[in-house]
Protein backbone atom coordinates (compact mmCIF):
# COMPACT_ATOMS: atom_id res chain seq x y z
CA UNK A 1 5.58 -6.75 -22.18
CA UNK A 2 4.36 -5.48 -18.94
CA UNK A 3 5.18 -6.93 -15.38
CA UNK A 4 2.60 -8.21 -13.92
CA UNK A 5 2.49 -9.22 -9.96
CA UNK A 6 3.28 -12.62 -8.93
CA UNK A 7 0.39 -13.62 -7.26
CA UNK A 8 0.89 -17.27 -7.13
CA UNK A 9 4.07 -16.86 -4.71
CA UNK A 10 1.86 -16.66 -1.65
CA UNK A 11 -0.83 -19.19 -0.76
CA UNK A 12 -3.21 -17.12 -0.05
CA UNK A 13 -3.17 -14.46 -3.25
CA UNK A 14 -2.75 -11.67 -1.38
CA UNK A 15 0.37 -9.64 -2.84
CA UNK A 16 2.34 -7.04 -0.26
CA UNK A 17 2.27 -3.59 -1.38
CA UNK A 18 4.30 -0.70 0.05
CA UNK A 19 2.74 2.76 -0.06
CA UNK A 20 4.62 5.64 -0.18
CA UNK A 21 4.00 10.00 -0.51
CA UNK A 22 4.80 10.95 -4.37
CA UNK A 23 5.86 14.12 -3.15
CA UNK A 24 7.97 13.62 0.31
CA UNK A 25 8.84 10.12 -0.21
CA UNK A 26 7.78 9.28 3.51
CA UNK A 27 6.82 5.12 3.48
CA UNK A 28 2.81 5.41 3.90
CA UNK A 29 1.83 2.28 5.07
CA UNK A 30 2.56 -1.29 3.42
CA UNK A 31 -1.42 -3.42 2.88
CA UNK A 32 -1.82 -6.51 0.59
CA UNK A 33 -3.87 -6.62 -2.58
CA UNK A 34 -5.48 -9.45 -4.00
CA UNK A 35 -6.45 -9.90 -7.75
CA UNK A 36 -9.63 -8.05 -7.38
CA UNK A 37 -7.92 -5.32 -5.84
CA UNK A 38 -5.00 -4.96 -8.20
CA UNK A 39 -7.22 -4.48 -10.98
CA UNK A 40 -9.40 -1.85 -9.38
CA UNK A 41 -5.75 0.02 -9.02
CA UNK A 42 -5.20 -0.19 -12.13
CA UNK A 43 -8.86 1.11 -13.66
CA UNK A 44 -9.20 4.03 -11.49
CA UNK A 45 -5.56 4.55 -10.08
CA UNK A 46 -6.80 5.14 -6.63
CA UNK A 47 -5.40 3.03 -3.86
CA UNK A 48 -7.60 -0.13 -3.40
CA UNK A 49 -6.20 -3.10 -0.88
CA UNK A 50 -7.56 -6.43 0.67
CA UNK A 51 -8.76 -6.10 4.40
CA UNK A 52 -7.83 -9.10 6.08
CA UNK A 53 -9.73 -7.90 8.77
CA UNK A 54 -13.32 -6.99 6.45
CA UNK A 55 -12.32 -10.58 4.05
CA UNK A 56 -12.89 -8.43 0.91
CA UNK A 57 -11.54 -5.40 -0.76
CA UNK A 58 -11.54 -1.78 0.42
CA UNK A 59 -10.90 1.39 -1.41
CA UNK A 60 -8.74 3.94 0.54
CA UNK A 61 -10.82 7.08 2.14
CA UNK A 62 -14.51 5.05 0.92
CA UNK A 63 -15.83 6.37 4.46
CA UNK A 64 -12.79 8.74 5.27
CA UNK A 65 -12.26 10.59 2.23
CA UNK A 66 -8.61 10.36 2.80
CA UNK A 67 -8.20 9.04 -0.97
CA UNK A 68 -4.88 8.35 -2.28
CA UNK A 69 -4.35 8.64 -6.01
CA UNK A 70 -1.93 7.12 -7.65
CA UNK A 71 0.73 8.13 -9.59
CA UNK A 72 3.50 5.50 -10.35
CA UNK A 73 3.55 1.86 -9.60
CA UNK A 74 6.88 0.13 -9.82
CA UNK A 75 7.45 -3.59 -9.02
CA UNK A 76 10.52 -5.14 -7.68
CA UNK A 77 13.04 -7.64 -9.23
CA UNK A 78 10.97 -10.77 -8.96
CA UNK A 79 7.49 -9.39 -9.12
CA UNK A 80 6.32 -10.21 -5.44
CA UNK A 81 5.77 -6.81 -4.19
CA UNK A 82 4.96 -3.52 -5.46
CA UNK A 83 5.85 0.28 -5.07
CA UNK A 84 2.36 2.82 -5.07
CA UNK A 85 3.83 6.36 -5.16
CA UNK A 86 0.59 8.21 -4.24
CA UNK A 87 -0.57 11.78 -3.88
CA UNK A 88 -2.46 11.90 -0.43
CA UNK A 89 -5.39 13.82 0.52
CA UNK A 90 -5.49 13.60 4.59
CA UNK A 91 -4.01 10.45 7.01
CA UNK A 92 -2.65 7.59 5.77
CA UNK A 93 -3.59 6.10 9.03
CA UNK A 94 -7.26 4.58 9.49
CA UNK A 95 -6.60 3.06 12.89
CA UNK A 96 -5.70 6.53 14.68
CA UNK A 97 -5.13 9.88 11.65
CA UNK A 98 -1.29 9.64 11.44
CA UNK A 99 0.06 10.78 7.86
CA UNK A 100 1.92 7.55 8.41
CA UNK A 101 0.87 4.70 9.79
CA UNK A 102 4.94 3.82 10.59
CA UNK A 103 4.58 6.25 13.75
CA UNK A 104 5.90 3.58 16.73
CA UNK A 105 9.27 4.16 17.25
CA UNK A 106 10.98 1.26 18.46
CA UNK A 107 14.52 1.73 20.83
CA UNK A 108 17.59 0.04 20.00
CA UNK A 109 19.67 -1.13 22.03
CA UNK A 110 23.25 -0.84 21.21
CA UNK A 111 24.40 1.72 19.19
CA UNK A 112 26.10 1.62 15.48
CA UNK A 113 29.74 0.80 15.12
């Protein structure tokens, strides 16, 4: 039997994803799929996620043509979020062209024990 996302743990459908670079491992960017968008994934293996912003669903690089294909999906434990190991081709970024869209360092303030 395969896993299959546990959608009905959030009231609104939409199931966190985390993205991440097949090769380098580097953490992408993390989006939310719905139903719609989970099963465009898995027909074409190209990264597909729900715009909260656009209300529907929006396949990665449609204007860019920085497309992300996928090649392994692995969900956690309980089913309520998922792993997309991807090979990239150009930013991860759509709001300003970083390869990652985790580029904001934020300063700690004390240091480790």
């Amino acid at each position: 039997m395969n896993p299959e996302p546990n959608f009905a743990k959030y009231e609104n459908g939409l199931f966190p994803i985390v993205i991440q670079d097949h090769k380098t491992r580097e953490v992408l960017t993390q989006a939310y799929v719905d139903r719609e968008a989970w099963a465009l994934i898995l027909q074409t293996r190209m990264t597909h996620t729900y715009s909260r912003e656009r209300k529907g669903v929006f396949k990665k690089g449609a204007t860019s043509g920085h497309t992300q294909l996928i090649m392994k999906i692995t969900l956690d434990c309980d089913c309520d979020c998922a792993l997309l190991e991807v090979r990239r081709a150009g930013a991860a970024c759509h709001i300003d062209g970083h390869d990652s869209c985790f580029h904001n360092p934020v300063p700690l303030e004390t240091s480790v024990p």
